[in-house]
C-alpha atoms as a PDB file:
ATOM      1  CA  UNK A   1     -10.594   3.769  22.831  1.00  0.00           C
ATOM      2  CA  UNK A   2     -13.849   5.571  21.773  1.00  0.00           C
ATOM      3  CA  UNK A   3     -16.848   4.512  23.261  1.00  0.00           C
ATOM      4  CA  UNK A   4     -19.114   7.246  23.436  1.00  0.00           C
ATOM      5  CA  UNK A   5     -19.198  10.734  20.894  1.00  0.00           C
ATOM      6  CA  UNK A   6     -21.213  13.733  19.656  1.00  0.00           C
ATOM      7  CA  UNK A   7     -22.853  14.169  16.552  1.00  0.00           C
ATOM      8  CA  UNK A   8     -24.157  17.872  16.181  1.00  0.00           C
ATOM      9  CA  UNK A   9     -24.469  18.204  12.386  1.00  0.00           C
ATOM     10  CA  UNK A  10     -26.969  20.612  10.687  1.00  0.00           C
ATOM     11  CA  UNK A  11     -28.736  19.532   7.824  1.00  0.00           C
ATOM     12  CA  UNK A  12     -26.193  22.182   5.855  1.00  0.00           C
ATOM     13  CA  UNK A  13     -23.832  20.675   7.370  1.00  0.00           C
ATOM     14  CA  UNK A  14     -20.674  19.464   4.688  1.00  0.00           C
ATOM     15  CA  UNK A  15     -18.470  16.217   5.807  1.00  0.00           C
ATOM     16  CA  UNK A  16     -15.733  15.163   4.152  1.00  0.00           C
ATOM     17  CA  UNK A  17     -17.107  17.196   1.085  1.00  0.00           C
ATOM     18  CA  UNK A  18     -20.585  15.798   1.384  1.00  0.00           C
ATOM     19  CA  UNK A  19     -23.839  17.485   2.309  1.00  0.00           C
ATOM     20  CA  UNK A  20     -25.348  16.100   5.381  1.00  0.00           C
ATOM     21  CA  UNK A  21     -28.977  16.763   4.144  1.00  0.00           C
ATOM     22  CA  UNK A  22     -30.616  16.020   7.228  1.00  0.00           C
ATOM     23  CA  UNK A  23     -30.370  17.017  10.751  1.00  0.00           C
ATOM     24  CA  UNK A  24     -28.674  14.767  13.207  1.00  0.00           C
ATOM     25  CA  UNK A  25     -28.211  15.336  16.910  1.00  0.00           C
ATOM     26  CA  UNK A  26     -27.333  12.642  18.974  1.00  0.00           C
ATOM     27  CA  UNK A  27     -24.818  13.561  22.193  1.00  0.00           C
ATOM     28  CA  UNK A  28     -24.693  10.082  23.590  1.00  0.00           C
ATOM     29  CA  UNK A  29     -23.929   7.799  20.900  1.00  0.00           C
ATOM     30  CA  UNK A  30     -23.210   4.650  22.131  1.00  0.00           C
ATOM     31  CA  UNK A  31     -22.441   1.520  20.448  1.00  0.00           C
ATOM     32  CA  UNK A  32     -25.445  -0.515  17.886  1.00  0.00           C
ATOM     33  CA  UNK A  33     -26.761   3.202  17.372  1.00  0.00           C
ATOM     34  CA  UNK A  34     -27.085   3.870  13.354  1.00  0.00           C
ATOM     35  CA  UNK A  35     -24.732   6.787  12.906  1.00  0.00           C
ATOM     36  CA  UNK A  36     -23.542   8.021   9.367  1.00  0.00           C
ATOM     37  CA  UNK A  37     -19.964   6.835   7.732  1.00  0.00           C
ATOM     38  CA  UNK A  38     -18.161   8.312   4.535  1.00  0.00           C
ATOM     39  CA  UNK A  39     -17.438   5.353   2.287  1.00  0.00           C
ATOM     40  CA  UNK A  40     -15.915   6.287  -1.547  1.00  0.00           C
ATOM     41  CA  UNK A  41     -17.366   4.711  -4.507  1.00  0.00           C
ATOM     42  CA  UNK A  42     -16.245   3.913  -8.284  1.00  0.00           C
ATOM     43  CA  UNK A  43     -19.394   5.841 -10.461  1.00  0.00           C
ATOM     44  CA  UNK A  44     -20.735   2.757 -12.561  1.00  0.00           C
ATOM     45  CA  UNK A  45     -20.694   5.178 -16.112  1.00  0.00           C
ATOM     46  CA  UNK A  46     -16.756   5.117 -15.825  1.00  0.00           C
ATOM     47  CA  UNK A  47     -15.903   1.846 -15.661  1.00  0.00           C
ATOM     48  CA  UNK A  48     -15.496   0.064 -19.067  1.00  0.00           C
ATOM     49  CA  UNK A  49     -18.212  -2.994 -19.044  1.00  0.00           C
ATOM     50  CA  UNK A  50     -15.344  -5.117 -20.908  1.00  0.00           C
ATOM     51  CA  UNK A  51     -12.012  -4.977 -18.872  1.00  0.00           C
ATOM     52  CA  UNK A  52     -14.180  -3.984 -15.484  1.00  0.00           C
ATOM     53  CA  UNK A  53     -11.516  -0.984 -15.123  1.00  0.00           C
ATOM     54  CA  UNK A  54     -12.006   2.782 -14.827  1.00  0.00           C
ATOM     55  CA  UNK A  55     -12.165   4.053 -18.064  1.00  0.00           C
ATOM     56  CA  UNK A  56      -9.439   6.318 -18.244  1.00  0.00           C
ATOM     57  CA  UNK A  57     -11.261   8.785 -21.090  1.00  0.00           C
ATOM     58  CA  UNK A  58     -14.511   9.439 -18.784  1.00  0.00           C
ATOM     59  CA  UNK A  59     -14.796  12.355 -16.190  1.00  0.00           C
ATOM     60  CA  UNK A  60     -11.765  12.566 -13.925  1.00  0.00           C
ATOM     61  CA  UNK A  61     -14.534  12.587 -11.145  1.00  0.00           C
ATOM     62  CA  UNK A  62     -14.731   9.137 -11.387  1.00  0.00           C
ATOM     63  CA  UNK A  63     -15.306   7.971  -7.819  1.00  0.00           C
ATOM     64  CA  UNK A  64     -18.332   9.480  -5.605  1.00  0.00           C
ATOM     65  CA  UNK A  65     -18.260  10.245  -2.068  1.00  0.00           C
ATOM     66  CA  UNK A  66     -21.251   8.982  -0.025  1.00  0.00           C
ATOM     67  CA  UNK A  67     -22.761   9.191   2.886  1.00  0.00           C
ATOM     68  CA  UNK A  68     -24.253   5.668   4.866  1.00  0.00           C
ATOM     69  CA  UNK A  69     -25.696   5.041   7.693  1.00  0.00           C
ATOM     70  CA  UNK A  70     -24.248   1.962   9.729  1.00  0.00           C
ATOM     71  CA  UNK A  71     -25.019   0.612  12.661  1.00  0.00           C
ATOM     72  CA  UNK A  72     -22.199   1.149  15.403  1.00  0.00           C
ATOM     73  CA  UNK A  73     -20.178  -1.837  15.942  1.00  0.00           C
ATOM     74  CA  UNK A  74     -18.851  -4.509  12.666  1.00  0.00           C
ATOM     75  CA  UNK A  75     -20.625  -7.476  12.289  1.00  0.00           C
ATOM     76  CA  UNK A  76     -17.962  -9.725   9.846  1.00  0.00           C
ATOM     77  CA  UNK A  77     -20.283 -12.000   7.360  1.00  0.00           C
ATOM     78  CA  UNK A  78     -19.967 -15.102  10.194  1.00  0.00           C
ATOM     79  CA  UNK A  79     -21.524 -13.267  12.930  1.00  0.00           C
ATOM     80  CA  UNK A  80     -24.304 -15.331  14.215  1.00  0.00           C
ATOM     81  CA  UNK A  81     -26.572 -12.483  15.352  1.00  0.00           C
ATOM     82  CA  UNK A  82     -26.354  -8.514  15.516  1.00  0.00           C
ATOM     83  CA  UNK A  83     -25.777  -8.380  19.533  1.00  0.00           C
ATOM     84  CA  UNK A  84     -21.810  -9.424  18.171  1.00  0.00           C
ATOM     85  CA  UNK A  85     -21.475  -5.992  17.228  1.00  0.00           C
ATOM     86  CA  UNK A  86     -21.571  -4.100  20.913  1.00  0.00           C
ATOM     87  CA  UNK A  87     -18.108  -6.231  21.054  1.00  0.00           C
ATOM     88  CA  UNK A  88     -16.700  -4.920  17.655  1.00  0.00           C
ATOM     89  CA  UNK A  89     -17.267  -1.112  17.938  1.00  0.00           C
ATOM     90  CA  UNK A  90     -13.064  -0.385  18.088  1.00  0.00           C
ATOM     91  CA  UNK A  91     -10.536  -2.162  16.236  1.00  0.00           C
ATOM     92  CA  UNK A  92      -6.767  -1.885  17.320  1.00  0.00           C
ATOM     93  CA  UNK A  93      -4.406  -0.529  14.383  1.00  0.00           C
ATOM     94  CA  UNK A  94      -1.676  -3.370  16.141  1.00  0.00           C
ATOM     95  CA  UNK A  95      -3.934  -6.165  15.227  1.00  0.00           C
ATOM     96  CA  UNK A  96      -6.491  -5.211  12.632  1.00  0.00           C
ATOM     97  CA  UNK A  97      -5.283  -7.331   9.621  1.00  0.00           C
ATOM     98  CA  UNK A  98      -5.002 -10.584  11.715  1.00  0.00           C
ATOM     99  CA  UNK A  99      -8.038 -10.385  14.013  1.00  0.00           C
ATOM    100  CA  UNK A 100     -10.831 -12.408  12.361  1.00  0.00           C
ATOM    101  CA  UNK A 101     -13.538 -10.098  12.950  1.00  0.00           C
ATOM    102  CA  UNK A 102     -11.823  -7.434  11.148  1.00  0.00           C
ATOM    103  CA  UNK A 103      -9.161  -8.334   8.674  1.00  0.00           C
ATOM    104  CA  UNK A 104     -11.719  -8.834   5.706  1.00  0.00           C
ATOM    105  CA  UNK A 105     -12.592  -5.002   6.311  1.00  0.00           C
ATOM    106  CA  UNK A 106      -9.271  -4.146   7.003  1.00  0.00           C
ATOM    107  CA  UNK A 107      -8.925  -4.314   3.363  1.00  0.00           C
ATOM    108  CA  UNK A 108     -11.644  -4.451   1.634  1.00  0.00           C
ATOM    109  CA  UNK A 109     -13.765  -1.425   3.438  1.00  0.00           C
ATOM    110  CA  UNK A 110     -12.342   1.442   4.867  1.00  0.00           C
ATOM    111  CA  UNK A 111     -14.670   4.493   5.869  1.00  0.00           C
ATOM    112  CA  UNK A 112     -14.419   7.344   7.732  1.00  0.00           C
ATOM    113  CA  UNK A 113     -16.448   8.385  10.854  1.00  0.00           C
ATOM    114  CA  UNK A 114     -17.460  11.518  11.317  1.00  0.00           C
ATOM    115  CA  UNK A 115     -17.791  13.322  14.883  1.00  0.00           C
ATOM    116  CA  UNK A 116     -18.419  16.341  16.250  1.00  0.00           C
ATOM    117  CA  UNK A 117     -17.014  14.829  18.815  1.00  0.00           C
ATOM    118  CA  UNK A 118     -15.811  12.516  21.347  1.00  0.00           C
ATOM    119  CA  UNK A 119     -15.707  11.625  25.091  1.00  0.00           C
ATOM    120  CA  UNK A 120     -13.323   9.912  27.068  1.00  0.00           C
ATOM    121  CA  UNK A 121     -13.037   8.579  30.816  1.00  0.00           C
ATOM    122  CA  UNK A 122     -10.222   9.756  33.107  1.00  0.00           C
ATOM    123  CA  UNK A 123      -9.610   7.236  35.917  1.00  0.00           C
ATOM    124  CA  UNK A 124      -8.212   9.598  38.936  1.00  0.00           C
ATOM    125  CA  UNK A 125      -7.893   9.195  42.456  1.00  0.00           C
ATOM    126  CA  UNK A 126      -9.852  11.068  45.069  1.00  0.00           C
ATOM    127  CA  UNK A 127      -8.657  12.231  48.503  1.00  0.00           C
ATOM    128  CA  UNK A 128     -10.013   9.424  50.325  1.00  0.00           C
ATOM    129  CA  UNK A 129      -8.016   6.588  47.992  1.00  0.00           C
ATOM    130  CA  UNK A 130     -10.595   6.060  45.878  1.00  0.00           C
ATOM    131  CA  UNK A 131     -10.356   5.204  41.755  1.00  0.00           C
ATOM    132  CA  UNK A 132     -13.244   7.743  40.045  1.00  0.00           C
ATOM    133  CA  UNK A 133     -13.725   8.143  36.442  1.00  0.00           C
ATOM    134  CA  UNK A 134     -14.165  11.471  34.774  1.00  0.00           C
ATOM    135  CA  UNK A 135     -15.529  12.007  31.872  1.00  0.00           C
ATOM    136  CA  UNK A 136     -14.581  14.461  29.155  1.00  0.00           C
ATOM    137  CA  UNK A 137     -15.312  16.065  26.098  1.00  0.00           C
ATOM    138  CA  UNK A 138     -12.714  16.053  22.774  1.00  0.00           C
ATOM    139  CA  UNK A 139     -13.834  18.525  20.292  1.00  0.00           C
ATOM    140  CA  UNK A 140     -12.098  20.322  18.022  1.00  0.00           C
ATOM    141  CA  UNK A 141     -11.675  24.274  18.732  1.00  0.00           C
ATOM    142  CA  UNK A 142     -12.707  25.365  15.391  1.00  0.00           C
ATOM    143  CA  UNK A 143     -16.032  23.614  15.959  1.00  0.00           C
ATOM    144  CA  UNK A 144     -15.372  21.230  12.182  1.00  0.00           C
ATOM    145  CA  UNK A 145     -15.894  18.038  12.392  1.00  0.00           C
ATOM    146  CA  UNK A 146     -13.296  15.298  13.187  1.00  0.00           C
ATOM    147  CA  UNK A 147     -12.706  12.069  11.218  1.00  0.00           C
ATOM    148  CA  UNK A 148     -11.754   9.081  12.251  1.00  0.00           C
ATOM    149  CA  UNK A 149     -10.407   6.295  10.356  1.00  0.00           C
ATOM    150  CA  UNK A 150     -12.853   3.254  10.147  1.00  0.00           C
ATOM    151  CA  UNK A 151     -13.899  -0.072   9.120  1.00  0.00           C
ATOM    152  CA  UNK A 152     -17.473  -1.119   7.061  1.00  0.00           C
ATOM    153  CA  UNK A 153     -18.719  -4.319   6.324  1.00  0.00           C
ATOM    154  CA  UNK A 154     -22.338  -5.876   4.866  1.00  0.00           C
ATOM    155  CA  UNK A 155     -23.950  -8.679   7.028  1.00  0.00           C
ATOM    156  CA  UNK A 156     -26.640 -10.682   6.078  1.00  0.00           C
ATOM    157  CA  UNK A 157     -29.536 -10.418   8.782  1.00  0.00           C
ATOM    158  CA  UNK A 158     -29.603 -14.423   9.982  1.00  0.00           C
ATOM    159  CA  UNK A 159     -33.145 -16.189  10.352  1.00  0.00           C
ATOM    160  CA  UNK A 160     -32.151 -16.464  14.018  1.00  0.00           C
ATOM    161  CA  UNK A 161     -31.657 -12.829  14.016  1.00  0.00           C
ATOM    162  CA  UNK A 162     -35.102 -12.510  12.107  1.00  0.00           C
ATOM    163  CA  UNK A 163     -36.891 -14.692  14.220  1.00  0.00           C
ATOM    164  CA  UNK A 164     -35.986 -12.742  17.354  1.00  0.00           C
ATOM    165  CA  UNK A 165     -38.863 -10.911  18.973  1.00  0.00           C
ATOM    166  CA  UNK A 166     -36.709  -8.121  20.888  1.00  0.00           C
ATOM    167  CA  UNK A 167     -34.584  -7.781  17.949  1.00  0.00           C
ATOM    168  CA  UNK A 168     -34.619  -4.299  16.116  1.00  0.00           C
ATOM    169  CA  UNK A 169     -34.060  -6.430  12.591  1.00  0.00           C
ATOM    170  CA  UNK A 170     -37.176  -8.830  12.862  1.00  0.00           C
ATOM    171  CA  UNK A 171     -38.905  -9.743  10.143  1.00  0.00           C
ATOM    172  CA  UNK A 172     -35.766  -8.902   8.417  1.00  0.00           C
ATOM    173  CA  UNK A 173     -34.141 -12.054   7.036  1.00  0.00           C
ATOM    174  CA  UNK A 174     -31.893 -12.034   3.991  1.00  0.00           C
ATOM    175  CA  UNK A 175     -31.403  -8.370   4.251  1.00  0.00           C
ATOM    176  CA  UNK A 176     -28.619  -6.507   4.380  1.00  0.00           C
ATOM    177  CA  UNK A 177     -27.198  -4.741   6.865  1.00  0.00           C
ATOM    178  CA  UNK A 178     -24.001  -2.036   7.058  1.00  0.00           C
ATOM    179  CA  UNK A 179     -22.051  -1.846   9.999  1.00  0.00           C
ATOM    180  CA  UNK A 180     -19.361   0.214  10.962  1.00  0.00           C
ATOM    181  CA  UNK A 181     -15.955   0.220  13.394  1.00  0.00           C
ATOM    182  CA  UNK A 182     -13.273   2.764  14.805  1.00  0.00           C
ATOM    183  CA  UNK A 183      -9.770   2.025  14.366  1.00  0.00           C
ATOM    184  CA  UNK A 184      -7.709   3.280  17.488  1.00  0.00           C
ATOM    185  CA  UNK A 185      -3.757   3.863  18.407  1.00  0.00           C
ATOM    186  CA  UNK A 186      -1.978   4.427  20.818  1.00  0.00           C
ATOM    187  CA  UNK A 187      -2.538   7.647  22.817  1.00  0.00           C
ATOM    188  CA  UNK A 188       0.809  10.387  22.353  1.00  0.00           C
ATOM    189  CA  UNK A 189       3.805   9.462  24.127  1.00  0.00           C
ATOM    190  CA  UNK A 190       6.904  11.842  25.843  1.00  0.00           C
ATOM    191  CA  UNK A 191       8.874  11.462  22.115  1.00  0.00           C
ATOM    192  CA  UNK A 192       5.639  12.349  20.396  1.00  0.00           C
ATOM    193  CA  UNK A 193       4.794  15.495  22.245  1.00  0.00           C
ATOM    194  CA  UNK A 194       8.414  16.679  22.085  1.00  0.00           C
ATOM    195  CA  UNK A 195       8.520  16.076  17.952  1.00  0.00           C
ATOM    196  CA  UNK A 196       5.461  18.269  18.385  1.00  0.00           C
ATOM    197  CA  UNK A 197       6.781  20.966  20.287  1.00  0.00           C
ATOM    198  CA  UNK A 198      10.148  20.745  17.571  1.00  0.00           C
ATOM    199  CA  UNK A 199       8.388  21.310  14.847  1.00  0.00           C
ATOM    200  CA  UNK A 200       6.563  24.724  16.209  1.00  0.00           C
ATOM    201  CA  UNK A 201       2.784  22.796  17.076  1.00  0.00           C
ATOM    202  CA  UNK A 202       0.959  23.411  20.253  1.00  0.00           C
ATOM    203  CA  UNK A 203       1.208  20.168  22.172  1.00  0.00           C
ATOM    204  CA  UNK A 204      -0.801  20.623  24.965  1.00  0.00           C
ATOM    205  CA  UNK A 205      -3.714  18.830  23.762  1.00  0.00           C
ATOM    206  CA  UNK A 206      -1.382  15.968  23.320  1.00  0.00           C
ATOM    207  CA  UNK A 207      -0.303  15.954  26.540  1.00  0.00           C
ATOM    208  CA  UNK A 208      -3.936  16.137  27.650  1.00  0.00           C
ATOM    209  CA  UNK A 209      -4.796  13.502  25.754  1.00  0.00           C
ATOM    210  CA  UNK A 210      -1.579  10.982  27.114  1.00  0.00           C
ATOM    211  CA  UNK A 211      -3.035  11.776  30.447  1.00  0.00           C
ATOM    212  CA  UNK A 212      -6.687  11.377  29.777  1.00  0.00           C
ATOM    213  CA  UNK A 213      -6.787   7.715  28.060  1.00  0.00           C
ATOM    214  CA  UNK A 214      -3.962   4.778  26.960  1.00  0.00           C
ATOM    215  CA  UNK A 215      -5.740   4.813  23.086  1.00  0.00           C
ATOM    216  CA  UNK A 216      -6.817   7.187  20.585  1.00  0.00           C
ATOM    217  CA  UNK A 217      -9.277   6.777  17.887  1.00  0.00           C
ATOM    218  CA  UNK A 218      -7.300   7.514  14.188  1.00  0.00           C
ATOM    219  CA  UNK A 219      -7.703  11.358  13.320  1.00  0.00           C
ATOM    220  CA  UNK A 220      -7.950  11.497   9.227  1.00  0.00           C
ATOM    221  CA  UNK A 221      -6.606  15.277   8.170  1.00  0.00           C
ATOM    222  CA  UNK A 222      -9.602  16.430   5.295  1.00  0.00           C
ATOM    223  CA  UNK A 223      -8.941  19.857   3.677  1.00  0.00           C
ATOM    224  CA  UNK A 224     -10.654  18.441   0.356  1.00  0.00           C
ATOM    225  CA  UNK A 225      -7.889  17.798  -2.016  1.00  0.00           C
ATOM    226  CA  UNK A 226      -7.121  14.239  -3.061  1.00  0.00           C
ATOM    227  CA  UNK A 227      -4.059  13.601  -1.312  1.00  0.00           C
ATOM    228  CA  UNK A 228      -5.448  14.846   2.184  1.00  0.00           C
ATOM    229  CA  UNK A 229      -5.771  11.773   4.953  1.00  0.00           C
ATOM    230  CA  UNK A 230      -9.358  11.106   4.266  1.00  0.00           C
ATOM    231  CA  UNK A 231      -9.285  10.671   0.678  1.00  0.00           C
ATOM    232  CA  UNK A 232      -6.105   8.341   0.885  1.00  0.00           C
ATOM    233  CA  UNK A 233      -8.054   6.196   3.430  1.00  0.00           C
ATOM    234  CA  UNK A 234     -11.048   5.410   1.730  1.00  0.00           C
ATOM    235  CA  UNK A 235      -9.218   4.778  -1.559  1.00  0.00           C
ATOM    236  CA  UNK A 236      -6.658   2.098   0.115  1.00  0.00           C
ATOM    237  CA  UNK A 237      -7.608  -1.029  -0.212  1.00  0.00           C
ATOM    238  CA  UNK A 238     -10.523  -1.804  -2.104  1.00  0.00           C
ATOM    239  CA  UNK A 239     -12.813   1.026  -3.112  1.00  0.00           C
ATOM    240  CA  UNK A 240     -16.590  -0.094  -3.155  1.00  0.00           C
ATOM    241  CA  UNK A 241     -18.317  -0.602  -7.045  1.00  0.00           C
ATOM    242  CA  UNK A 242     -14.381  -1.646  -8.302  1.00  0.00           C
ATOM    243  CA  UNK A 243     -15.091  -4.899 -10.466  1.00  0.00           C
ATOM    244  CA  UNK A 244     -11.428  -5.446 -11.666  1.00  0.00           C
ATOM    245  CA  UNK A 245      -9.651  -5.922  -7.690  1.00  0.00           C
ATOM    246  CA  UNK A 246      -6.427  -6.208  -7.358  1.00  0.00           C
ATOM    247  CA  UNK A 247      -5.293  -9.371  -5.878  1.00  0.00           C
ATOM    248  CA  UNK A 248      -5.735  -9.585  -1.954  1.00  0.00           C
ATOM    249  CA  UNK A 249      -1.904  -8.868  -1.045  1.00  0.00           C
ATOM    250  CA  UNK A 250      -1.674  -6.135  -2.919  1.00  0.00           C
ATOM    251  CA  UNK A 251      -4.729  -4.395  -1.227  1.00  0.00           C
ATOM    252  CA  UNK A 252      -3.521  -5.544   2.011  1.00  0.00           C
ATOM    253  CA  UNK A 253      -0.201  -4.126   1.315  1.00  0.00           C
ATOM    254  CA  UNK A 254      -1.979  -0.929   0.154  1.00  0.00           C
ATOM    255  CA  UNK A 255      -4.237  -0.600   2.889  1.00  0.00           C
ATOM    256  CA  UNK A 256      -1.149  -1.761   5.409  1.00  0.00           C
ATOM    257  CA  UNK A 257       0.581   1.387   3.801  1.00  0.00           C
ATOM    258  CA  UNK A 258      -2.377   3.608   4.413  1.00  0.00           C
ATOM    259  CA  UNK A 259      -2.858   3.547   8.061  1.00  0.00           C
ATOM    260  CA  UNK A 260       1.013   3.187   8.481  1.00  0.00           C
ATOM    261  CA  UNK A 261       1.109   6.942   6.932  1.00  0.00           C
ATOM    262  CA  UNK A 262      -2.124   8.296   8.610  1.00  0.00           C
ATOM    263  CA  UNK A 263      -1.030   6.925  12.021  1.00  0.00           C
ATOM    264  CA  UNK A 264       2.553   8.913  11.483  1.00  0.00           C
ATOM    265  CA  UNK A 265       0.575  12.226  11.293  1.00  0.00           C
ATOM    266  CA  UNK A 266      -2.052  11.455  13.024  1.00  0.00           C
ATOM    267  CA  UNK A 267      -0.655  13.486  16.364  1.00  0.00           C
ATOM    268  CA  UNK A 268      -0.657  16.497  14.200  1.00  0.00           C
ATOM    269  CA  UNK A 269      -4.304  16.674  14.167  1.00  0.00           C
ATOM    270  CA  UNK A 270      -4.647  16.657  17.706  1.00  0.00           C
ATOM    271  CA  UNK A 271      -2.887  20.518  17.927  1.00  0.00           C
ATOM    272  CA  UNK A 272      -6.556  21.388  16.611  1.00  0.00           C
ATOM    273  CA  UNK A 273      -8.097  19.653  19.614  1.00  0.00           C
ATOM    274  CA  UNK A 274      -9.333  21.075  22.797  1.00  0.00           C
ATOM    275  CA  UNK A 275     -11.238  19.138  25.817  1.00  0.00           C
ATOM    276  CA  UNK A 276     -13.220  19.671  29.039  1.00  0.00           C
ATOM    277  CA  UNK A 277     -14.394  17.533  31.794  1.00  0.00           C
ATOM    278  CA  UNK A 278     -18.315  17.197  31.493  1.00  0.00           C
ATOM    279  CA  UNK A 279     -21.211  15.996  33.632  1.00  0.00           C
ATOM    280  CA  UNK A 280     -21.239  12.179  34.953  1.00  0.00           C
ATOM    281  CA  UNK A 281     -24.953  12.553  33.438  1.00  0.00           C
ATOM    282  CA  UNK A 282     -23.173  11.167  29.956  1.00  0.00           C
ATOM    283  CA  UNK A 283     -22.401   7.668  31.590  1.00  0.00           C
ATOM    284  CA  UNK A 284     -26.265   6.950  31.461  1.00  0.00           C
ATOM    285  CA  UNK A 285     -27.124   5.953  27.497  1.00  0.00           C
ATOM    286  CA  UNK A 286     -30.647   7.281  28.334  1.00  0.00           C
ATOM    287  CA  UNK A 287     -29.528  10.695  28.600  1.00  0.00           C
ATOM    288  CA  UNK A 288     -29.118  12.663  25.370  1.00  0.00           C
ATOM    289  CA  UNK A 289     -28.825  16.568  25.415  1.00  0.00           C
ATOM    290  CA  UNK A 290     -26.672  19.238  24.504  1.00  0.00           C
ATOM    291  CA  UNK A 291     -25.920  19.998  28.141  1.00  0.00           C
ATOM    292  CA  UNK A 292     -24.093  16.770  27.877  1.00  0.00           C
ATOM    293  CA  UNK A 293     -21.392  18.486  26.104  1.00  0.00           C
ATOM    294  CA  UNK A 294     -21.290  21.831  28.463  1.00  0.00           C
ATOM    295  CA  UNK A 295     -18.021  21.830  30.917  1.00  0.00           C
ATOM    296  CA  UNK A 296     -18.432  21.454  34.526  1.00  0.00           C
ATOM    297  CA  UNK A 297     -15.744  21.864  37.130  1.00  0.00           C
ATOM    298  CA  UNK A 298     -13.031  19.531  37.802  1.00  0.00           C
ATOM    299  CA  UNK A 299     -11.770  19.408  40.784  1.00  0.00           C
ATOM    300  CA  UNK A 300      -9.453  16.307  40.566  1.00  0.00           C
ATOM    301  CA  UNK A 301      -6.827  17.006  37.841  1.00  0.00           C
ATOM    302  CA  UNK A 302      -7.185  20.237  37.746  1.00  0.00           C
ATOM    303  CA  UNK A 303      -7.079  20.046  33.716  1.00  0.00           C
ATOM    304  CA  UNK A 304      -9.835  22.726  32.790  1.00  0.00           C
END
């Protein structure tokens, strides 16, 4: 699963071939926060007004990348009031396009989820007998950013919701608002390290990671081109502005496609991966600092 990550991005920051234009640090994000999601988008002045499809004569840089910001955890359109979302912030590739919360996004809006990076709670035993969970930081070793495959949907801000003095959206009702979920697999198992280690990768970080948590949040590859993991994401499915939709199998079949492919490569990103056990300081919310991130000792696993 993903519960908690890192965002460290500099206002010069590119993701996923966007600027980041603004500075955002946040080492404790925790589910509800706002954080920023990729989402494509059809440009209006290439679409043909008549037939509703791209017009196949405009710009070949028909569809815009974007960057949102979302609020942590996918509130479907029947969601009675926004405190549904701190149940919704992970979405399980096995059941995604049956589970009611998230089979209309499933299909019709995929994003991607950019981190710095992520942390992730070892349960180990100490030498008295005890269960103790350690947490750790997933980062890539190149210092980019990692992208994970996720889920967007709009929900309407209910009058309950409005009407709610210690809610964060009073005042609010009628209004929309975009939230966001991470779609997660299973961690690496024995045959997936070893196809690793055939084809020439480093699998240690798999390895690490089998032994560190049961699930893994989706890793999208991005190296800019149009056929890279990212881009083949957010254009499965529905892409947002597209006024001519296919009919609903044939996105879900599309999207179903999609995350079939990502999730066969997916261990392949991990070979960029690298992770260190951190302070327990990063189980309190409240706390939020870059020394969050810094590695401390373990003296359990003996993993660092």
């Amino acid at each position: 699963m993903c519960g908690r990550y890192v965002l460290e991005f500099d206002h010069d920051l590119y993701v996923g071939g966007r600027k980041v234009g603004t500075d955002i640090y946040n080492f404790n994000v925790a589910p509800t926060t706002t954080v920023p999601i990729l989402i494509d988008r059809i440009n209006p002045e290439s679409i043909d007004q008549e037939s509703g499809t791209i017009d196949s004569g405009s710009d070949t840089s028909n569809i815009n990348r974007e960057i949102h910001a979302a609020r942590w955890g996918l509130l479907p359109s029947w969601a009675k009031d926004a405190s549904f979302s701190s149940r919704a912030f992970n979405a399980r590739s096995e059941t995604v396009f049956e589970k009611p919360t998230f089979r209309n996004a499933a299909v019709n809006g995929h994003c991607a989820i950019p981190v710095t990076g992520y942390y992730e709670w070892k349960t180990q035993e100490t030498a008295a007998g005890k269960k103790q969970k350690s947490p750790y930081f997933i980062h890539r070793n190149d210092g980019e950013p990692i992208y994970f495959a996720g889920l967007y949907e709009w929900w309407k801000i209910t009058k309950a919701e409005s009407e709610n003095p210690r809610s964060s959206y009073t005042g609010q009702e009628g209004q929309w608002l975009l939230s966001c979920s991470i779609i997660t697999m299973d961690s690496p198992d024995e045959f997936a390290i070893a196809e690793l280690s055939a084809e020439g990768l480093d699998d240690a970080p798999a390895m690490q990671l089998s032994q560190l948590h049961d699930r893994l949040p989706v890793p999208l590859h991005f190296d800019g081109s149009e056929n890279d993991a990212l881009t083949q994401w957010l254009r499965s499915g529905r892409i947002a502005g597209e006024m001519n939709v296919p009919s609903a199998g044939m996105l879900t079949v599309s999207a179903r496609e999609s995350l079939h492919d990502i999730m066969t490569n997916a261990y392949r990103q991990t070979t960029q991966w690298t992770m260190h056990p951190v302070s327990n300081a990063v189980g309190n919310v409240r706390n939020n600092g870059p020394e969050l991130i810094e590695p401390v000792e373990d003296l359990l696993s003996g993993m660092l």
